[in-house]
Protein backbone atom coordinates (compact mmCIF):
# COMPACT_ATOMS: atom_id res chain seq x y z
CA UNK A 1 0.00 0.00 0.00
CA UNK A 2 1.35 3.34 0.96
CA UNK A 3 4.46 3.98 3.30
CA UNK A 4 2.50 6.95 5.27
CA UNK A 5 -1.05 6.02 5.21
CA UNK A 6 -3.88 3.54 5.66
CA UNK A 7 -7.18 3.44 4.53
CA UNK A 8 -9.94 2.05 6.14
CA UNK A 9 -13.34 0.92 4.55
CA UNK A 10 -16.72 1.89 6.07
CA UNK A 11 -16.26 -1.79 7.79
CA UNK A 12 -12.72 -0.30 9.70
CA UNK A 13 -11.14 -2.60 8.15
CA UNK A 14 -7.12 -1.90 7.22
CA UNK A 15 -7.19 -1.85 3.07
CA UNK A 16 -3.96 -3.02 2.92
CA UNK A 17 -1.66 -5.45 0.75
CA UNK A 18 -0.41 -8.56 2.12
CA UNK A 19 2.80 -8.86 4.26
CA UNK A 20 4.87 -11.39 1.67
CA UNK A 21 3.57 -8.87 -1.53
CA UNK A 22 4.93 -5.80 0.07
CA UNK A 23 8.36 -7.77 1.29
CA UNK A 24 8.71 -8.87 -2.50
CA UNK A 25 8.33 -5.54 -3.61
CA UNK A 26 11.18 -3.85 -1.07
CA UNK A 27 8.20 -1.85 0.69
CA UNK A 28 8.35 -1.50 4.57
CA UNK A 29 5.02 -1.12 6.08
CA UNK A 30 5.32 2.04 8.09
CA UNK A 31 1.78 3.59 9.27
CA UNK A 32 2.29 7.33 10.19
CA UNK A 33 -1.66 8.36 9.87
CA UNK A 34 -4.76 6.09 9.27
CA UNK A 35 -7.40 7.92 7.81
CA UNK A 36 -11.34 7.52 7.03
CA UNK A 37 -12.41 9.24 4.07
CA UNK A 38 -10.37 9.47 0.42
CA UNK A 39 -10.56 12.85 0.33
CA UNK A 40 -8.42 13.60 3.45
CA UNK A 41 -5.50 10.72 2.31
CA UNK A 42 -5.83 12.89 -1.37
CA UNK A 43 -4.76 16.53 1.48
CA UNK A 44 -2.28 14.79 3.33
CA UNK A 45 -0.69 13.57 0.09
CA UNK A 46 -1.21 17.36 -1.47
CA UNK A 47 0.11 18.73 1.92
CA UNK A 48 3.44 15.75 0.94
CA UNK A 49 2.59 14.46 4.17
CA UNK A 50 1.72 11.12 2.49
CA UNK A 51 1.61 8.95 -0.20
CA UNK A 52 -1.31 6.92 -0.75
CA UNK A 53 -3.70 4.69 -3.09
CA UNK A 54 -7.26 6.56 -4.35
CA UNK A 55 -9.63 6.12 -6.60
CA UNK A 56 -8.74 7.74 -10.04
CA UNK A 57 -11.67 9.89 -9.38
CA UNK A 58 -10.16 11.48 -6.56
CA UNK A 59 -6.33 11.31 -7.86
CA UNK A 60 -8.02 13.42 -11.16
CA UNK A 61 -8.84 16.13 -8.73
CA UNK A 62 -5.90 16.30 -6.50
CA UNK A 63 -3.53 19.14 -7.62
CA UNK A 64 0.07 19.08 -7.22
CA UNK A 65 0.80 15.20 -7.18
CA UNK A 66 1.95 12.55 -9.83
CA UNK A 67 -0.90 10.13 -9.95
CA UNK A 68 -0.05 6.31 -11.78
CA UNK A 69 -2.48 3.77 -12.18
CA UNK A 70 -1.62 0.75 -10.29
CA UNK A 71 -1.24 -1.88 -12.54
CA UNK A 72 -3.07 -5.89 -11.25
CA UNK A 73 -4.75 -3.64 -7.95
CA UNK A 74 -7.27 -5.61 -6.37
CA UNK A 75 -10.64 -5.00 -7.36
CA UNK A 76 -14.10 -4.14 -5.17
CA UNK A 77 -17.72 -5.49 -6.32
CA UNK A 78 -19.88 -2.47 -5.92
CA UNK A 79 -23.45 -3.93 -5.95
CA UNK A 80 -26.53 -0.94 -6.47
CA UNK A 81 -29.66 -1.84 -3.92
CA UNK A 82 -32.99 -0.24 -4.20
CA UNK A 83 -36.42 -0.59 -3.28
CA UNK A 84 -38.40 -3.08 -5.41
CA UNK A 85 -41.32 -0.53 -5.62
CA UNK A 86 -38.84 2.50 -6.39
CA UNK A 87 -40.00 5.79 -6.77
CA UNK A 88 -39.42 7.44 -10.66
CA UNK A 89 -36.30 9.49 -9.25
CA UNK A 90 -34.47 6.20 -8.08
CA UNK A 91 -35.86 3.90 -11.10
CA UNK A 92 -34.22 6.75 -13.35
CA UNK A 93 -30.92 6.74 -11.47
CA UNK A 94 -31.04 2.65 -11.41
CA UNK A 95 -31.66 3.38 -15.73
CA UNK A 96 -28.68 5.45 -15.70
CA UNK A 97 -26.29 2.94 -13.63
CA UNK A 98 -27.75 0.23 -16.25
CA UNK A 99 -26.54 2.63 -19.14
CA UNK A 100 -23.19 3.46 -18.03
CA UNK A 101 -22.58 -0.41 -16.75
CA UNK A 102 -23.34 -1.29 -20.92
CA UNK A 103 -21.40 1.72 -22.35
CA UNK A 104 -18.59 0.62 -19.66
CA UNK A 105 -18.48 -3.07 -20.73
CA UNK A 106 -18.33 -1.90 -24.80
CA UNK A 107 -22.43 -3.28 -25.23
């Protein structure tokens, strides 16, 4: 992961790469700040307080920094939940999720 930070997930559990894939890789595990929201890791790391790992929507909106994809990262499952008897607003939202998932996977 990072040399300054952890993340945590809404669960408080440490996002963070396994012991033997950091050794292989020459990184030290060294936690200086653990933080719970995205957008105060994407400060400290504009402040250099911190390196870290965001989402590339965040890292497109953080000024100042060199962001690199990280090439094999581990992926999350989002799922989308919502009422079966959904008002218009959400079935319209739940339509545009459906959209973007198709243009996203090139149907």
């Amino acid at each position: 992961m990072c040399t300054s930070c952890t993340a945590r997930s809404s669960t408080s559990t440490p996002i963070t790469s396994a012991p033997s894939e950091r050794a292989a890789a020459g990184l030290a595990h060294q936690v200086r700040f653990e933080v719970n929201h995205v957008e105060l890791m994407a400060d400290f790391v504009m402040r250099g307080l911190a390196a870290g790992l965001v989402p590339e929507s965040v890292a497109a909106n953080v000024r100042g920094v060199v962001a690199i994809p990280v090439q094999d990262a581990p992926r999350r499952i989002l799922y989308a939940a919502w009422p079966k008897a959904a008002s218009p607003a959400a079935s319209a939202f739940v339509a545009l999720l459906r959209e973007g998932m198709d243009n996203s996977l090139g149907n």
